[in-house]
N, C-alpha and C. Protein backbone atom coordinates (compact mmCIF):
# COMPACT_ATOMS: atom_id res chain seq x y z
N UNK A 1 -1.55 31.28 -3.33
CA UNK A 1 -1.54 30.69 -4.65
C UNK A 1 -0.34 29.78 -4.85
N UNK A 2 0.83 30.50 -4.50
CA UNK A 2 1.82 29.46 -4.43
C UNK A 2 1.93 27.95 -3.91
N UNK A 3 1.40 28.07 -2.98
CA UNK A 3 1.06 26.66 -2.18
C UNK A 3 0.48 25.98 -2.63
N UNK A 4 -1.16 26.50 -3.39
CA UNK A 4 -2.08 25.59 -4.10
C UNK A 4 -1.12 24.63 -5.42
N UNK A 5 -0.09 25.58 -6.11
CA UNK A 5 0.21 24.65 -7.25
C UNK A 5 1.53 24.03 -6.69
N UNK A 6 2.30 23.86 -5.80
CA UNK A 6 3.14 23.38 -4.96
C UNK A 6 2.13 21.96 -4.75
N UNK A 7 1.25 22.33 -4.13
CA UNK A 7 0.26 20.55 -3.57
C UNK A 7 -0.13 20.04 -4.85
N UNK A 8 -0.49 20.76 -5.92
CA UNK A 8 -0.81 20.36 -6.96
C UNK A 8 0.55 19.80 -7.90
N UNK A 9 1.61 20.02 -7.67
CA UNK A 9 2.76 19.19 -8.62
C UNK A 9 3.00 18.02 -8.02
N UNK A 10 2.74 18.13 -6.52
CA UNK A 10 3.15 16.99 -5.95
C UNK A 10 2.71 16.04 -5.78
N UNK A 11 1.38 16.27 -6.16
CA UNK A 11 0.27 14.92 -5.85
C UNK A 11 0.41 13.87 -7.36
N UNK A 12 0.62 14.94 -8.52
CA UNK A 12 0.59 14.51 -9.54
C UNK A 12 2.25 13.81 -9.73
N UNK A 13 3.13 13.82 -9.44
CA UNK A 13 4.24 13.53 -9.49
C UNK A 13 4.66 11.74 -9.34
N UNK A 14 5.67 11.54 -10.05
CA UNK A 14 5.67 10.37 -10.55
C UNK A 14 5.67 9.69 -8.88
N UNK A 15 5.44 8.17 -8.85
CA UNK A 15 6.02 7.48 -7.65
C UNK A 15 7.40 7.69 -7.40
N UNK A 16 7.88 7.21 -5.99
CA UNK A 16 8.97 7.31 -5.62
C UNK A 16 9.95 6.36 -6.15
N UNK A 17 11.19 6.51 -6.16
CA UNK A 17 11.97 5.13 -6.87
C UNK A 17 12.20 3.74 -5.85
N UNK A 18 11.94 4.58 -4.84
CA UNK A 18 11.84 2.91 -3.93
C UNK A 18 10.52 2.31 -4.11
N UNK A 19 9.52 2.49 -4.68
CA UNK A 19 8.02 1.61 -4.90
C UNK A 19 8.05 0.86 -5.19
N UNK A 20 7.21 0.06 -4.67
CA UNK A 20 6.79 -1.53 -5.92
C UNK A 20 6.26 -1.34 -6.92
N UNK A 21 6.27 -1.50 -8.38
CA UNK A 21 5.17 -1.17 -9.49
C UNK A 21 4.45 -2.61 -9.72
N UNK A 22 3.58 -2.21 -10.07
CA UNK A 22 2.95 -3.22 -11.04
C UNK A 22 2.40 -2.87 -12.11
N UNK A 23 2.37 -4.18 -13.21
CA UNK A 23 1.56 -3.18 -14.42
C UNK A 23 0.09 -3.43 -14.34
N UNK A 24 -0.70 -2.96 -14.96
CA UNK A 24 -2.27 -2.88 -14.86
C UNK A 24 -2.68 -4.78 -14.93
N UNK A 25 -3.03 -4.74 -13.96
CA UNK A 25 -3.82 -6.30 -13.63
C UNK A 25 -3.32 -7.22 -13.18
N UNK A 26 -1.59 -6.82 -12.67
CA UNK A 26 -0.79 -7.30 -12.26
C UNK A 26 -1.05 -7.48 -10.39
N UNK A 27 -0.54 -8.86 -10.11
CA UNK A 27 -0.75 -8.66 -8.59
C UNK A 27 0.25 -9.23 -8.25
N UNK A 28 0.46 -9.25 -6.57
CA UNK A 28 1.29 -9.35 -5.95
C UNK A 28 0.89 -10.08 -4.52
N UNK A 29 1.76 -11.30 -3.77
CA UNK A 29 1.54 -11.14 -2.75
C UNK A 29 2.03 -11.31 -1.59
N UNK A 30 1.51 -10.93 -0.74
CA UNK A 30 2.35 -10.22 0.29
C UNK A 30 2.36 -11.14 1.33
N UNK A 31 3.37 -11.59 2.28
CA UNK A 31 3.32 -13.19 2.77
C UNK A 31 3.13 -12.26 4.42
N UNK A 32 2.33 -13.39 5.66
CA UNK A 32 2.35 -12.80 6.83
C UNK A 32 3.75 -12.38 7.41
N UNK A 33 3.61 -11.39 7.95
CA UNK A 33 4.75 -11.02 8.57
C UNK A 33 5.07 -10.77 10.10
N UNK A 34 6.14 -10.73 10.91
CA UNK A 34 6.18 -10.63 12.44
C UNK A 34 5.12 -9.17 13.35
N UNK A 35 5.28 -8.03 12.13
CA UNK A 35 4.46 -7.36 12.74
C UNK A 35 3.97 -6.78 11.82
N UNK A 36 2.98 -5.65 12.21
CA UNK A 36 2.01 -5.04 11.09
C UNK A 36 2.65 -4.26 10.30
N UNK A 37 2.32 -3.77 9.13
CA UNK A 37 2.90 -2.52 8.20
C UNK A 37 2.10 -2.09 7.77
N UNK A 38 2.18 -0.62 7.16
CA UNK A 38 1.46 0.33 6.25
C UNK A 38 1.50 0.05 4.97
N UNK A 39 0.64 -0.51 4.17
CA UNK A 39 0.41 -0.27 2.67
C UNK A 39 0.23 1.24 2.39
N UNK A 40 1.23 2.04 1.70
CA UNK A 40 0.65 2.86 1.04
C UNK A 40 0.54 3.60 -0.84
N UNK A 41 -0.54 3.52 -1.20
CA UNK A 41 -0.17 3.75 -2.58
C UNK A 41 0.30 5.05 -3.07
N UNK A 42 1.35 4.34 -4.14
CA UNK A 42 2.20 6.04 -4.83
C UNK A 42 2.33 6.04 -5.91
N UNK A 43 0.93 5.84 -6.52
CA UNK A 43 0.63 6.05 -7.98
C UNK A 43 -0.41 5.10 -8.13
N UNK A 44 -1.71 5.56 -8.97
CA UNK A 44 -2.21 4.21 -9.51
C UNK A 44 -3.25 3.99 -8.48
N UNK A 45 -4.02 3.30 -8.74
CA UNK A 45 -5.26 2.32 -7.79
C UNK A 45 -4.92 1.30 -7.54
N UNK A 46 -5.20 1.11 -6.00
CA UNK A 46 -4.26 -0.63 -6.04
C UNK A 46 -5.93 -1.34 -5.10
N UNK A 47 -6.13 -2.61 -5.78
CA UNK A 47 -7.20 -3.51 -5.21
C UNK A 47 -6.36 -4.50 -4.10
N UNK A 48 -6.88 -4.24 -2.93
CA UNK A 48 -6.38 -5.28 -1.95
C UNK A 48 -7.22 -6.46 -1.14
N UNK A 49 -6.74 -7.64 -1.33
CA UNK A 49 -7.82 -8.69 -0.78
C UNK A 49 -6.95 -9.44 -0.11
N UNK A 50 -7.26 -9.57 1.47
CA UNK A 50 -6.87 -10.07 2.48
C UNK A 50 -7.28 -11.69 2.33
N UNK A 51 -6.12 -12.53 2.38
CA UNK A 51 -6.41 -13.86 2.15
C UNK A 51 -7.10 -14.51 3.30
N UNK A 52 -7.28 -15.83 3.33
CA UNK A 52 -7.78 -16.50 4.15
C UNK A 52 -9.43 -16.68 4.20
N UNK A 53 -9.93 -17.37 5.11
CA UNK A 53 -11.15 -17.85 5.09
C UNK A 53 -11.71 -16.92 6.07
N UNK A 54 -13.59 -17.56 6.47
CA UNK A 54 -14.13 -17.48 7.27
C UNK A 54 -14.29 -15.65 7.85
N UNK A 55 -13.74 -16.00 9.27
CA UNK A 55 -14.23 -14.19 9.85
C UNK A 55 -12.81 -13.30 9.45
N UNK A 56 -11.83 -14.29 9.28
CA UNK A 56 -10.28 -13.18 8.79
C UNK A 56 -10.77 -12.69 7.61
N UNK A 57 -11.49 -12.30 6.53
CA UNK A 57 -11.28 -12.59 5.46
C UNK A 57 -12.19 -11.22 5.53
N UNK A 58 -11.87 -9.95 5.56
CA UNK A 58 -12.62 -8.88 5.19
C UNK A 58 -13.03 -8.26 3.52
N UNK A 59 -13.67 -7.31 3.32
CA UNK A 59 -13.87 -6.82 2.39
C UNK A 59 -13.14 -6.55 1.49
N UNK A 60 -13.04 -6.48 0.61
CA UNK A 60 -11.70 -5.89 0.00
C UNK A 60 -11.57 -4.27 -0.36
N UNK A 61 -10.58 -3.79 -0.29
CA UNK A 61 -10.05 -2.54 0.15
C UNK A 61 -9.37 -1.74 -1.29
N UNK A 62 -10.04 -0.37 -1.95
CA UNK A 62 -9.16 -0.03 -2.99
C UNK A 62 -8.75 1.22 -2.65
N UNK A 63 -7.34 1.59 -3.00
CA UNK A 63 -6.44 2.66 -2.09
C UNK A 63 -6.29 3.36 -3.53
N UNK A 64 -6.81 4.69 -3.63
CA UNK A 64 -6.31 5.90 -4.62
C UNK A 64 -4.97 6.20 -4.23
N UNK A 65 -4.31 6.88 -5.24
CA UNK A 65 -2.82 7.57 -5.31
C UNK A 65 -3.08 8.45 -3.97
N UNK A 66 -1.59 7.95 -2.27
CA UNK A 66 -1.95 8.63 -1.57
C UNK A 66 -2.18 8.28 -0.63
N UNK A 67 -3.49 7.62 -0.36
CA UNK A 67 -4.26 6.62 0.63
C UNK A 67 -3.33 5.59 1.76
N UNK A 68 -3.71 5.06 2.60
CA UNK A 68 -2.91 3.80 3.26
C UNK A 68 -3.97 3.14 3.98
N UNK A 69 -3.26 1.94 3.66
CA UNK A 69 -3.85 0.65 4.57
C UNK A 69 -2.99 0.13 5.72
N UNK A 70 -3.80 -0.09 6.88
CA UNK A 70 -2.79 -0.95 8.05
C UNK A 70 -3.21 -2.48 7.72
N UNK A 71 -1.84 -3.23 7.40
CA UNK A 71 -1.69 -4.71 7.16
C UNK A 71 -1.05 -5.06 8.68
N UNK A 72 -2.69 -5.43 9.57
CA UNK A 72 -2.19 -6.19 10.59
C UNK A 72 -0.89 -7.32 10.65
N UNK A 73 -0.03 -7.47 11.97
CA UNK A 73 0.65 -8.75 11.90
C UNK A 73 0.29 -10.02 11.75
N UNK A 74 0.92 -11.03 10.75
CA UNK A 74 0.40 -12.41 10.70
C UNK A 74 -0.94 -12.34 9.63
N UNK A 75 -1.06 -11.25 8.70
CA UNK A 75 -2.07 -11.20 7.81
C UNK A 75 -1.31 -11.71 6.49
N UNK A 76 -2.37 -11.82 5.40
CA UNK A 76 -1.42 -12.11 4.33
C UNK A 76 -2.56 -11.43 3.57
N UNK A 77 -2.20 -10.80 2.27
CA UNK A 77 -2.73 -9.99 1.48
C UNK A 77 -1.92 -10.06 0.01
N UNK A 78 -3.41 -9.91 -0.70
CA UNK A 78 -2.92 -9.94 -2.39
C UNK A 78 -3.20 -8.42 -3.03
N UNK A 79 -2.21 -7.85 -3.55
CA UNK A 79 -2.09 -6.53 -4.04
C UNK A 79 -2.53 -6.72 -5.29
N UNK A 80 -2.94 -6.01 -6.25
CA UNK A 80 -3.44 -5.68 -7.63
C UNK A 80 -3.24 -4.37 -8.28
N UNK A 81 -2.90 -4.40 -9.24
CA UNK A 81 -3.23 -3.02 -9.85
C UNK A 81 -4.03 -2.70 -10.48
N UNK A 82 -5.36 -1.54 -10.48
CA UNK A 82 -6.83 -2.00 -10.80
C UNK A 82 -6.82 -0.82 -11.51
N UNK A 83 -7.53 -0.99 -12.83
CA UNK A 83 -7.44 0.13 -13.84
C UNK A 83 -6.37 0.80 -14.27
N UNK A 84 -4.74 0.01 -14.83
CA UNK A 84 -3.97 0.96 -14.74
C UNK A 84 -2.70 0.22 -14.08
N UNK A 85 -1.53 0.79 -14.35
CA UNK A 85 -0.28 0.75 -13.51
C UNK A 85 -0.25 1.35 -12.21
N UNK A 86 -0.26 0.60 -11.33
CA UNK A 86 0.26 1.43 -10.23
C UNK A 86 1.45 0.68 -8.96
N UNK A 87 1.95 1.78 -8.27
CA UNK A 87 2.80 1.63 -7.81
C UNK A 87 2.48 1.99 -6.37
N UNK A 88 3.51 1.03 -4.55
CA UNK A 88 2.78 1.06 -3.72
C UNK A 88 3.74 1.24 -2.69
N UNK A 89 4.48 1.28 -1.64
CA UNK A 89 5.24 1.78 -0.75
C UNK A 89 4.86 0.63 0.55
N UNK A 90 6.00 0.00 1.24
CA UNK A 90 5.42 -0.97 2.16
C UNK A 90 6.35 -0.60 3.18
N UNK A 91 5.59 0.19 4.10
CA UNK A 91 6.31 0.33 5.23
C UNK A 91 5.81 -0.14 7.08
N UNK A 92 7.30 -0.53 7.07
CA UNK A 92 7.44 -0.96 8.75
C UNK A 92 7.83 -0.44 9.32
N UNK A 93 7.04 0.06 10.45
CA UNK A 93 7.73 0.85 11.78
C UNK A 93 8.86 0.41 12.45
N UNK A 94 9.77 1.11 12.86
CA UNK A 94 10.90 0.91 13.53
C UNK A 94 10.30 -0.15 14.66
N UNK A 95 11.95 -0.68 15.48
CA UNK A 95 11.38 -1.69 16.32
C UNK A 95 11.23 -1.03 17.37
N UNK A 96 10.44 -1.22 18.75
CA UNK A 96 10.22 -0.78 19.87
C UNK A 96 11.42 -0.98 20.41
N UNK A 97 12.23 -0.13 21.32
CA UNK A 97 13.57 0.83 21.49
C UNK A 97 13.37 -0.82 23.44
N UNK A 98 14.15 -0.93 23.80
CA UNK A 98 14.47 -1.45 25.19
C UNK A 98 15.09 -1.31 25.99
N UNK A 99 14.45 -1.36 27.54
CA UNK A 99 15.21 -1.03 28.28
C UNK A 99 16.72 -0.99 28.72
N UNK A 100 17.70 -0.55 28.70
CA UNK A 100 18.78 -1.20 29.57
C UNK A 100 19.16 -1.67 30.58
């Protein structure tokens, strides 16, 4: 029982203070970058639409409080906040470590 309301404070719990917010209908966007990163949302519904034309140009993607997206390298993407304020976490993996 303990555990159940432990997962349950935490899910509900505000975003982190390092997040991006936006307010409801607010977007954002996100310019290509050298390598890929994780979108992940931490609060809120966020609508994501991958720019560009033709075959780059996939579906668009909506991430519940929680969820993550991989933002290939050299992509560019427009964030939203859909129904609501929400807030989103953009993380990059460390760099690959080299030989000596």
């Amino acid at each position: 029982m303990a555990t159940r309301l432990i997962m349950q404070k935490s899910h509900h719990s505000a975003p982190p203070t390092a997040a991006w917010r936006l307010a409801g209908g607010q977007a954002r966007r996100l310019g290509p970058a050298a390598q890929g990163r994780w979108l992940s949302a931490a609060g809120g519904r966020l609508w994501l639409t991958r720019s560009g034309g033709g075959a780059a140009r996939e579906a668009d993607v909506f991430l519940d409080d929680g969820a993550a997206q991989w933002l290939p390298a050299h992509t560019e993407w427009v964030i939203e906040a859909a129904w609501g304020d929400a807030a989103f976490l953009l993380l990059v993996p460390p760099p690959l470590a080299t030989a000596a």
